[in-house]
N, C-alpha and C. Protein backbone atom coordinates (compact mmCIF):
# COMPACT_ATOMS: atom_id res chain seq x y z
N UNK A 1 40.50 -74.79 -64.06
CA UNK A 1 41.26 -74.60 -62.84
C UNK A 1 40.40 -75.06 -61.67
N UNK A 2 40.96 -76.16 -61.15
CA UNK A 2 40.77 -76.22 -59.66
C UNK A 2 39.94 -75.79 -58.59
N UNK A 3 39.05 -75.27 -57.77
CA UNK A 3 38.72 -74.28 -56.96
C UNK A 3 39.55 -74.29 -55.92
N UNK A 4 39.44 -73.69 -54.97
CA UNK A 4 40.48 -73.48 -53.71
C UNK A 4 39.52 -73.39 -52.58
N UNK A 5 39.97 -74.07 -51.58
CA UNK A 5 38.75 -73.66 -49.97
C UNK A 5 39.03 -72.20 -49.58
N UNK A 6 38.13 -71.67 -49.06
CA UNK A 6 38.37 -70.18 -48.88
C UNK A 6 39.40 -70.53 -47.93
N UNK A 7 39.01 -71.40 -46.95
CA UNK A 7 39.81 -71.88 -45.87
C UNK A 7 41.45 -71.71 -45.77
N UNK A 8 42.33 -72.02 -46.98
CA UNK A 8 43.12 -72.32 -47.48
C UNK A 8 44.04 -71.24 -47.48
N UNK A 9 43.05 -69.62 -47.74
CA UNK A 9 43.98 -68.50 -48.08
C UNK A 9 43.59 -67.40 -46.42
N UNK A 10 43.18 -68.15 -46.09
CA UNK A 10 43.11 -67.36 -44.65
C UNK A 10 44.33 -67.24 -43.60
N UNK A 11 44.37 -65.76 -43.03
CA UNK A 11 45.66 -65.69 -43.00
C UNK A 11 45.34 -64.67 -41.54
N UNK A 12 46.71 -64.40 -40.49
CA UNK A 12 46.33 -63.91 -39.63
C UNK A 12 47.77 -63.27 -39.08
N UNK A 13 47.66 -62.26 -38.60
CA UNK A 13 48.76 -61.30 -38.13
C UNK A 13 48.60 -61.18 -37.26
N UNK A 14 49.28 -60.71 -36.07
CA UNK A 14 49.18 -59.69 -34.87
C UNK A 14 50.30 -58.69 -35.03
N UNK A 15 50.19 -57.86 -34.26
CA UNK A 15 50.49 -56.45 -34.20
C UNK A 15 50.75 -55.79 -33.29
N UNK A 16 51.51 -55.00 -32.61
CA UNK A 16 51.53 -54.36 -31.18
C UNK A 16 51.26 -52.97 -31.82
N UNK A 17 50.58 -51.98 -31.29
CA UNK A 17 50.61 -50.45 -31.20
C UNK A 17 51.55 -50.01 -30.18
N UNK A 18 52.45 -49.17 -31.11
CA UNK A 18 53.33 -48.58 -30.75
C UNK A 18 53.54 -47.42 -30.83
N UNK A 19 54.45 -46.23 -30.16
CA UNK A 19 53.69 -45.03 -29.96
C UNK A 19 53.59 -44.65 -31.24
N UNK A 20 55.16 -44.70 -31.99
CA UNK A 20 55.37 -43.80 -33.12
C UNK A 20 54.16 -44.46 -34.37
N UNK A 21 53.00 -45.16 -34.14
CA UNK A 21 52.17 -46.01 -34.78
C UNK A 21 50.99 -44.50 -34.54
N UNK A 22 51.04 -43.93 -33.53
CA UNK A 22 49.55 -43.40 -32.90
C UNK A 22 49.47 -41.95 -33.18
N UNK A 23 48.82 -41.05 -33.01
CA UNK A 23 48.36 -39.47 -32.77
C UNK A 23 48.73 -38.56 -31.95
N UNK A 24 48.33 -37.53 -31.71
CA UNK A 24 48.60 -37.08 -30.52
C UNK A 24 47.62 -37.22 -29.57
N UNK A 25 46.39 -37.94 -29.70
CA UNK A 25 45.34 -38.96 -28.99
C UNK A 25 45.78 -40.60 -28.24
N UNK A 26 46.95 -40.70 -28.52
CA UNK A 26 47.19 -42.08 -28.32
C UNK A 26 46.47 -43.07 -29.08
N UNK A 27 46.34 -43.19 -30.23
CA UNK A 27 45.38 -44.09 -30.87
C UNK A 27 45.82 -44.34 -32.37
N UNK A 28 45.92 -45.68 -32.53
CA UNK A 28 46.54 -45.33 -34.05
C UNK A 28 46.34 -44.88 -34.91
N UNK A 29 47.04 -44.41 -35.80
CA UNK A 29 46.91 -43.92 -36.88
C UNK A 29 45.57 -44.32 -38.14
N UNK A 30 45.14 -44.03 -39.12
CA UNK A 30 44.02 -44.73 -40.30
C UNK A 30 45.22 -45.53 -41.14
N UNK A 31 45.78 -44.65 -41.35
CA UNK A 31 47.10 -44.58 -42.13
C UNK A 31 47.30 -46.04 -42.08
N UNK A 32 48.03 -46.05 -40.95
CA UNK A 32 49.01 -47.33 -40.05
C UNK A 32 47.97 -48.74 -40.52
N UNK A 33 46.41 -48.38 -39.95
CA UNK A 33 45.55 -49.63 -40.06
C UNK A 33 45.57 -50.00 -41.91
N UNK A 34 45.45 -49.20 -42.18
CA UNK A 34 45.12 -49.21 -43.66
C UNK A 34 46.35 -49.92 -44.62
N UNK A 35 47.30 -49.64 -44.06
CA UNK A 35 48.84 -49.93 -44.71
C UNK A 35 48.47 -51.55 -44.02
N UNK A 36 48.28 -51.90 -42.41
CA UNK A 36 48.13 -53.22 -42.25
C UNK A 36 47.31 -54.25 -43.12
N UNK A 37 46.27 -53.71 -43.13
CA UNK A 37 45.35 -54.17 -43.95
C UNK A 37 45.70 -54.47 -45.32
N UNK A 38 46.39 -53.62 -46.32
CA UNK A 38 47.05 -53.95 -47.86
C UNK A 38 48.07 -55.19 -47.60
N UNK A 39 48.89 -55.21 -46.71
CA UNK A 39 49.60 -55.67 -46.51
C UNK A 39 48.97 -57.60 -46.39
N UNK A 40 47.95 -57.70 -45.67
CA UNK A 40 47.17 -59.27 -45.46
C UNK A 40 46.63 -59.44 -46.32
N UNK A 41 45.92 -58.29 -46.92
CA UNK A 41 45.41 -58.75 -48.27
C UNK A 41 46.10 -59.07 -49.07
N UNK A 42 47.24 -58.35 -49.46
CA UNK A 42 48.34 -59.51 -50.55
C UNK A 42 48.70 -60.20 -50.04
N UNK A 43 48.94 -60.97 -49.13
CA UNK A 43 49.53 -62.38 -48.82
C UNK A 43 48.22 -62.50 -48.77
N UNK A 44 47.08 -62.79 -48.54
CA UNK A 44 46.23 -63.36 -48.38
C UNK A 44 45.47 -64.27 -50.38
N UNK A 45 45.47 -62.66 -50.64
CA UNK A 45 45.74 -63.25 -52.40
C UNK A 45 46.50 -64.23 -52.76
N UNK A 46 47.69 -63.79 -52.81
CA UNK A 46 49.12 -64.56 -53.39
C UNK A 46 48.88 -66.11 -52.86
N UNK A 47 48.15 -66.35 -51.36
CA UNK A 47 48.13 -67.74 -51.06
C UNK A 47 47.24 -68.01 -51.78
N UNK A 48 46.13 -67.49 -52.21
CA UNK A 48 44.74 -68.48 -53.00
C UNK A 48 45.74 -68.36 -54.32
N UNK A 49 45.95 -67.42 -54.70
CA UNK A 49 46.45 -67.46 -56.15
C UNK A 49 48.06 -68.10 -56.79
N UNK A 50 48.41 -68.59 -55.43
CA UNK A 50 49.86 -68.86 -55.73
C UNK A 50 50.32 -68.14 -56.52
N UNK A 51 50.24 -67.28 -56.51
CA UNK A 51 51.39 -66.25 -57.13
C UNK A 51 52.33 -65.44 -56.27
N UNK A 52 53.41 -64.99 -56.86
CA UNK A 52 54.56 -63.64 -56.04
C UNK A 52 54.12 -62.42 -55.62
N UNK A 53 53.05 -62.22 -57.63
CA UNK A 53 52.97 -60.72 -57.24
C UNK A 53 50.96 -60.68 -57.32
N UNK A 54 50.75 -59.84 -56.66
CA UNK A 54 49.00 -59.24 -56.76
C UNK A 54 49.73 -57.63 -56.37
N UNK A 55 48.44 -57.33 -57.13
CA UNK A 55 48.37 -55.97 -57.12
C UNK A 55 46.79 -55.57 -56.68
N UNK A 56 47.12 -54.09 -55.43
CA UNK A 56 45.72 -54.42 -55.17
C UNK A 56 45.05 -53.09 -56.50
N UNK A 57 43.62 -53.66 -56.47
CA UNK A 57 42.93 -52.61 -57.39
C UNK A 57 41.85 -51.41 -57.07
N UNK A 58 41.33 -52.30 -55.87
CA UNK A 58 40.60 -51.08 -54.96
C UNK A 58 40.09 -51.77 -53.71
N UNK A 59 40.49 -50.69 -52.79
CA UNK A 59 40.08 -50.47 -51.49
C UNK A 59 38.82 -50.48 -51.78
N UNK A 60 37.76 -51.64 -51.54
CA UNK A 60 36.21 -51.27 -51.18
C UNK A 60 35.51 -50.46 -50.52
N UNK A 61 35.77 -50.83 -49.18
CA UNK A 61 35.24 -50.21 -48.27
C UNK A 61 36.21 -50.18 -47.40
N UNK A 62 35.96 -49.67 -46.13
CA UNK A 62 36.86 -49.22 -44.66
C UNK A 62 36.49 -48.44 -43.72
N UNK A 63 35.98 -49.97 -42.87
CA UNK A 63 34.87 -48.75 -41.84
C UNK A 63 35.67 -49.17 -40.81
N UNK A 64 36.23 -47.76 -39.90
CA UNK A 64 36.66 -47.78 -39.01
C UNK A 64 35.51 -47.84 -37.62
N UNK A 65 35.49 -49.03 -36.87
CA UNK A 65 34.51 -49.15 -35.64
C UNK A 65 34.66 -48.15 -34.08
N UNK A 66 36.15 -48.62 -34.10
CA UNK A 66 36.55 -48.28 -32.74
C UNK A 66 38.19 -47.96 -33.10
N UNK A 67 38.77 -47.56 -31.69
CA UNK A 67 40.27 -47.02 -32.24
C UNK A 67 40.52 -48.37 -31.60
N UNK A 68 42.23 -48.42 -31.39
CA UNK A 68 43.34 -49.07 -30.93
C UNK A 68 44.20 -48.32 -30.08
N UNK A 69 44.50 -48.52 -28.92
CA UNK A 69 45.41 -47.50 -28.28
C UNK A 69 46.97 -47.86 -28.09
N UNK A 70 47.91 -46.85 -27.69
CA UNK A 70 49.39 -47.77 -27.48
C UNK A 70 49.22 -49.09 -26.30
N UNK A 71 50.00 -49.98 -26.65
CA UNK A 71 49.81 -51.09 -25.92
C UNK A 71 49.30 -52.09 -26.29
N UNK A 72 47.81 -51.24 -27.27
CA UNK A 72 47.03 -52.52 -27.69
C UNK A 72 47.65 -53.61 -28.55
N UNK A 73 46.99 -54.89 -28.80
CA UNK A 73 47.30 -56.00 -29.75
C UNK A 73 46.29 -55.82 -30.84
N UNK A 74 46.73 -55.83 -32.07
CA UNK A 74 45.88 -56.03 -33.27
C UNK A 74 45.88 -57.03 -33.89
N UNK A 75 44.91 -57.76 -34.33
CA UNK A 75 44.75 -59.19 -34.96
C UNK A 75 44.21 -59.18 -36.06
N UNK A 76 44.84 -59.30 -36.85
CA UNK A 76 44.25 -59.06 -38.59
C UNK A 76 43.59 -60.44 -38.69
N UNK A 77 42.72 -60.55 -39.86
CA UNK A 77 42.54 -62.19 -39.96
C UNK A 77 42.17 -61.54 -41.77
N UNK A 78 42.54 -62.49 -42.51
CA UNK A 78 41.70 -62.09 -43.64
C UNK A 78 41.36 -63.55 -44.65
N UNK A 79 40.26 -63.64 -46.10
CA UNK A 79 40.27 -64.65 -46.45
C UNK A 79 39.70 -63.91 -47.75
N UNK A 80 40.22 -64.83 -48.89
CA UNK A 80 39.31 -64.58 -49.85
C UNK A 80 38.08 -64.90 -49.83
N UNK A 81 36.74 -63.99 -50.46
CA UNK A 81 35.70 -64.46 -50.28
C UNK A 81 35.34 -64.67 -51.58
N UNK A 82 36.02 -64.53 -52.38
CA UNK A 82 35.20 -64.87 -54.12
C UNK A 82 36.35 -64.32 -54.93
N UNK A 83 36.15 -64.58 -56.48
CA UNK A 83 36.85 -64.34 -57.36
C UNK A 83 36.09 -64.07 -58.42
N UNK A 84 36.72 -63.58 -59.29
CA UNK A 84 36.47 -62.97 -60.89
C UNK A 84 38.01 -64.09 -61.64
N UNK A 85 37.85 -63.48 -63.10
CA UNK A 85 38.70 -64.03 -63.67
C UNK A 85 40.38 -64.05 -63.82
N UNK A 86 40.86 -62.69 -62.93
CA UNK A 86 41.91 -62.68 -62.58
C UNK A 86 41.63 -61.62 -61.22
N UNK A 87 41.04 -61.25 -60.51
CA UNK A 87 40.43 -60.76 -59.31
C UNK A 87 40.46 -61.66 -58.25
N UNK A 88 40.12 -60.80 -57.24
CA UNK A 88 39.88 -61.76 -55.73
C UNK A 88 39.29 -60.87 -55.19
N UNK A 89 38.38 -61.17 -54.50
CA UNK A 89 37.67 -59.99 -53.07
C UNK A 89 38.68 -60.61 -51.89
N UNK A 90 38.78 -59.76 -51.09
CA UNK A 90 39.63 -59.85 -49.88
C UNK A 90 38.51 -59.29 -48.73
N UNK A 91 38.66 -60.30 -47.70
CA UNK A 91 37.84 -59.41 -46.63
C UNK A 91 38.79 -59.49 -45.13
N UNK A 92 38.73 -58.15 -44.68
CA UNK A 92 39.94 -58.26 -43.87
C UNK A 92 38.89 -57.80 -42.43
N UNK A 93 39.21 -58.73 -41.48
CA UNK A 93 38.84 -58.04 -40.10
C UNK A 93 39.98 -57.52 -38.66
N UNK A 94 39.79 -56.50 -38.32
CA UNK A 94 41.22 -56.02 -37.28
C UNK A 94 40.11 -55.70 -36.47
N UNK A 95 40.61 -56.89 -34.98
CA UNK A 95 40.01 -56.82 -33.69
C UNK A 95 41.27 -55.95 -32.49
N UNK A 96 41.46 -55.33 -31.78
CA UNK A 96 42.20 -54.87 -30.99
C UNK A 96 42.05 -55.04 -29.65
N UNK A 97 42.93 -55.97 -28.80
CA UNK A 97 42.93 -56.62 -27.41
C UNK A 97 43.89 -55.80 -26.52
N UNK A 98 43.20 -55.40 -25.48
CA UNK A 98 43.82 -54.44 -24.78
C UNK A 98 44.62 -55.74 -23.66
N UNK A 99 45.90 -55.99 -23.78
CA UNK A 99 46.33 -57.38 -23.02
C UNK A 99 46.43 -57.09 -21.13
N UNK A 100 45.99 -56.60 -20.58
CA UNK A 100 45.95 -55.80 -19.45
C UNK A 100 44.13 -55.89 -18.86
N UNK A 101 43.35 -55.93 -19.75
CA UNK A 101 42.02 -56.14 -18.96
C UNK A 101 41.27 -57.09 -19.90
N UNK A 102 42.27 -57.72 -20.80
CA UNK A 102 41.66 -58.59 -21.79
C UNK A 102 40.29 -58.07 -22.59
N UNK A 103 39.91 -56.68 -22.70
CA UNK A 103 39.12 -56.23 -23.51
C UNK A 103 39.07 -56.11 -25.21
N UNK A 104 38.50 -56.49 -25.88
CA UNK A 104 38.37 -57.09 -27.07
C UNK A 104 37.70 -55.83 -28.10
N UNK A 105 37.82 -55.35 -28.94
CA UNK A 105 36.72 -54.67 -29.80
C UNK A 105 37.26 -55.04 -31.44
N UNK A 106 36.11 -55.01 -32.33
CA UNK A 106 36.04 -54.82 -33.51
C UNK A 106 36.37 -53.69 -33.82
N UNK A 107 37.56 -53.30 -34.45
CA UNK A 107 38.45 -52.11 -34.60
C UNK A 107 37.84 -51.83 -35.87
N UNK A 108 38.08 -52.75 -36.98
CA UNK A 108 38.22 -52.08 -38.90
C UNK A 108 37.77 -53.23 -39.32
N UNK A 109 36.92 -53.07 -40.25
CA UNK A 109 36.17 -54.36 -41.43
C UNK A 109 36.36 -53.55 -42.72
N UNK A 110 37.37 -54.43 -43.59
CA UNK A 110 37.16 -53.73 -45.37
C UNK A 110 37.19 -54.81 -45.98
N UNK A 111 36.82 -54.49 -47.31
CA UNK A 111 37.12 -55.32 -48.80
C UNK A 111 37.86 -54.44 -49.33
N UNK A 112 38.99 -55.74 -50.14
CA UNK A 112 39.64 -55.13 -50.84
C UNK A 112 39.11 -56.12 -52.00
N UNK A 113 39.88 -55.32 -53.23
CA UNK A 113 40.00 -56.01 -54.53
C UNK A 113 41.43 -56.54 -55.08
N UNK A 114 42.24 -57.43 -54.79
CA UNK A 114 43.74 -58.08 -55.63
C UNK A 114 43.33 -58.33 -56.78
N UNK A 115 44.12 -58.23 -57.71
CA UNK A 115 44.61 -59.04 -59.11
C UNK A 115 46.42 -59.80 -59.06
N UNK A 116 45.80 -60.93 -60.09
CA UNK A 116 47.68 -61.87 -59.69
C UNK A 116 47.80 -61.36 -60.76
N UNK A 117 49.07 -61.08 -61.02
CA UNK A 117 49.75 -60.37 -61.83
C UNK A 117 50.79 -61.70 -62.23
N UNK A 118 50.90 -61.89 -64.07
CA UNK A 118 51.50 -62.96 -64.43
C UNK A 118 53.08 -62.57 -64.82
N UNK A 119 54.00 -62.93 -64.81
CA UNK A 119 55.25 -63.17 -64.82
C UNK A 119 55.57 -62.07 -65.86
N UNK A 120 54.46 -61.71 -67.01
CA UNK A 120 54.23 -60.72 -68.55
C UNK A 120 54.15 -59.56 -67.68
N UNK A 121 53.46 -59.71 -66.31
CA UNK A 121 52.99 -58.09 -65.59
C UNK A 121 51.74 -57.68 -66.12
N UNK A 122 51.02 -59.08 -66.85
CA UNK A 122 49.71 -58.73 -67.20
C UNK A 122 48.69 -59.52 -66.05
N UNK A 123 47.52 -58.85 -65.72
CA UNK A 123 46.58 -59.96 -64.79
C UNK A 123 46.61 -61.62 -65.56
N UNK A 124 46.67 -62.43 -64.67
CA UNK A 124 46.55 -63.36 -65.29
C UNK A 124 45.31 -64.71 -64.18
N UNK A 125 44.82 -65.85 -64.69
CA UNK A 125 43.62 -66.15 -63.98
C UNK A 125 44.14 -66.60 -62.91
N UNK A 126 43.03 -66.75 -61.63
CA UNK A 126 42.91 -67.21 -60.17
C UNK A 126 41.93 -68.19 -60.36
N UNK A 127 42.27 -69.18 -59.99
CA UNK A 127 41.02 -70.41 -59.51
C UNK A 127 40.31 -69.90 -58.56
N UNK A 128 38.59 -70.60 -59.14
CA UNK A 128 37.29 -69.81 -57.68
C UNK A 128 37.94 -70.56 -56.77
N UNK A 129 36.59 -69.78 -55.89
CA UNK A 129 37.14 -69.96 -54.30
C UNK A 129 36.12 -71.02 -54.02
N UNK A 130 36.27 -71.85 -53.20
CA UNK A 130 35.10 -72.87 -52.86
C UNK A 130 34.70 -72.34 -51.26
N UNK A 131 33.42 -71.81 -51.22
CA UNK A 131 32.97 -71.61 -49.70
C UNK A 131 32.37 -72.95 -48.86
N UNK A 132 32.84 -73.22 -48.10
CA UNK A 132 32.34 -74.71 -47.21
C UNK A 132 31.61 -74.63 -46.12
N UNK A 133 32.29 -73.34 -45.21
CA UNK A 133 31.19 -72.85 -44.00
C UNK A 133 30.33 -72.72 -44.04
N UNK A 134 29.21 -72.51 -43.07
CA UNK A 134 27.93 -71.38 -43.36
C UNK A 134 28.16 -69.64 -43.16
N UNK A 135 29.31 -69.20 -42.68
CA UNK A 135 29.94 -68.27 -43.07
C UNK A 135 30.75 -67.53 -43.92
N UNK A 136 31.53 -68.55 -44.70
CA UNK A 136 32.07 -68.99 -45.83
C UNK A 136 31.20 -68.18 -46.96
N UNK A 137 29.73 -69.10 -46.77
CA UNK A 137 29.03 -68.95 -47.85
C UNK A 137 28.35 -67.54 -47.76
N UNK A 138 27.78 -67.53 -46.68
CA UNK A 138 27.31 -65.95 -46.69
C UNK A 138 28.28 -65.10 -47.68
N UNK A 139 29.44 -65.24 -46.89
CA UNK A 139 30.28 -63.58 -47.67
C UNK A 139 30.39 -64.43 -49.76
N UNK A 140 30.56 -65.64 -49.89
CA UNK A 140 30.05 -65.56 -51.28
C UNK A 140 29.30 -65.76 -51.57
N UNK A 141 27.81 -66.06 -51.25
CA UNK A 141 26.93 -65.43 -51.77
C UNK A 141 26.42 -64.13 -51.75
N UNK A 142 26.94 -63.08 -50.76
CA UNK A 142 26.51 -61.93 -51.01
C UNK A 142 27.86 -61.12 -51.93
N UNK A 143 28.72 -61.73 -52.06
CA UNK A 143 29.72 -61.11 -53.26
C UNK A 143 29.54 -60.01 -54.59
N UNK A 144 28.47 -60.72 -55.44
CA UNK A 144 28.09 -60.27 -56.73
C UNK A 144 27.29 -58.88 -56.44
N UNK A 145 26.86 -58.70 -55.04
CA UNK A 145 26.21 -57.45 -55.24
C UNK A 145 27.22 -56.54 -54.68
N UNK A 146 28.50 -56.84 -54.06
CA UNK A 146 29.37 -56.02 -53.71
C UNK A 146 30.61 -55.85 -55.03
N UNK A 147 30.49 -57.17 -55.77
CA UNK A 147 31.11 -56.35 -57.20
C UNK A 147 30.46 -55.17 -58.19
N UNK A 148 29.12 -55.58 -57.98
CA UNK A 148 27.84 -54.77 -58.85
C UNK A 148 27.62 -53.38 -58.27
N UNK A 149 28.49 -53.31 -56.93
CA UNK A 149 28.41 -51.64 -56.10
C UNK A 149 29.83 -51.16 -56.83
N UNK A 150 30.65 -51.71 -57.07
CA UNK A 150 31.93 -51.73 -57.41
C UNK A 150 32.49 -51.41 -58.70
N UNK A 151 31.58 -51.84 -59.78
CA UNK A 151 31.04 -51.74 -60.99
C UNK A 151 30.41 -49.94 -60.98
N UNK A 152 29.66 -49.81 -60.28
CA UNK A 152 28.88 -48.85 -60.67
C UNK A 152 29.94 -47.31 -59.77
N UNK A 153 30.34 -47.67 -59.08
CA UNK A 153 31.36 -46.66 -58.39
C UNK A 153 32.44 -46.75 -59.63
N UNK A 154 32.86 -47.33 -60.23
CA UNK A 154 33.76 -47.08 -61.47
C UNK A 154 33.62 -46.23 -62.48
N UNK A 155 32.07 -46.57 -62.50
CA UNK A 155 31.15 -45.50 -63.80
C UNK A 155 31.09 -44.43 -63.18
N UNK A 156 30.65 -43.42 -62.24
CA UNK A 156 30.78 -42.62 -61.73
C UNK A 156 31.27 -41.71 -61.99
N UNK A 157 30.89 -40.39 -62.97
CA UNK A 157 31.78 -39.49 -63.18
C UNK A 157 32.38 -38.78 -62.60
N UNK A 158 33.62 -38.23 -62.44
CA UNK A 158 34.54 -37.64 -61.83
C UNK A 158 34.88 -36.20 -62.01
């Protein structure tokens, strides 16, 4: 199979915060960000993987930076940064622009994990990802140690 430019599956949303989105803080929800976030990551999959369906397998990480308030704009961006044999890492960034003083912050940075799911409803393979940037490459070359954290959080007894 082919490789794919990471380039290729990068993908980008915006968003308005809206009240019934927020707290009784004015600020959105985890919830709300988190549901955005699943949401880019499967289209973001499905474009590297040309497939319909991905299923995600785990939320990596999810570090919330800063909030979002009503009013604000949210800008998802996400891209695959690597693959396994029917896997994808997803890395999703949500910046929040207050459109009124044009103030900018790094809201939420996660990885997720997709699998394409084959027509059987069994995983089935994804072509690698080809990194071209010098940013590109960073997030796959530092990949294998964020599957190898990922790996070992699995073992983890419960």
């Amino acid at each position: 199979m082919e490789a794919r430019p990471m380039k290729d599956s990068r993908t980008i949303q915006t968003k308005l915060v809206l009240p019934p989105d927020t707290n009784h803080m004015d600020s959105i929800f985890g919830g709300k960000v988190l549901s955005y976030i699943d949401e880019i990551a499967g289209i973001t999959a499905m474009k590297h993987a040309r497939r319909q369906v991905v299923v995600t397998a785990s939320i990596d990480s999810v570090d919330f930076l800063s909030s979002a308030r009503v009013g604000d704009v949210l800008e998802l961006e996400a891209n695959v940064t690597s693959t396994g044999r029917t896997s994808m890492e997803v890395y999703v960034r949500v910046k929040s622009k207050n459109l009124q003083t044009g103030e900018e912050k790094l809201t939420t940075e996660s990885f997720l994990t997709m699998v394409a799911m084959g027509d059987d409803g069994k995983p089935t393979p994804v072509p690698p990802v080809l990194a071209e940037s010098e940013g590109e490459k960073r997030f796959f070359e530092t990949a294998p140690a964020r599957r190898e954290h990922r790996k070992m959080r699995v073992k983890t007894p419960r």
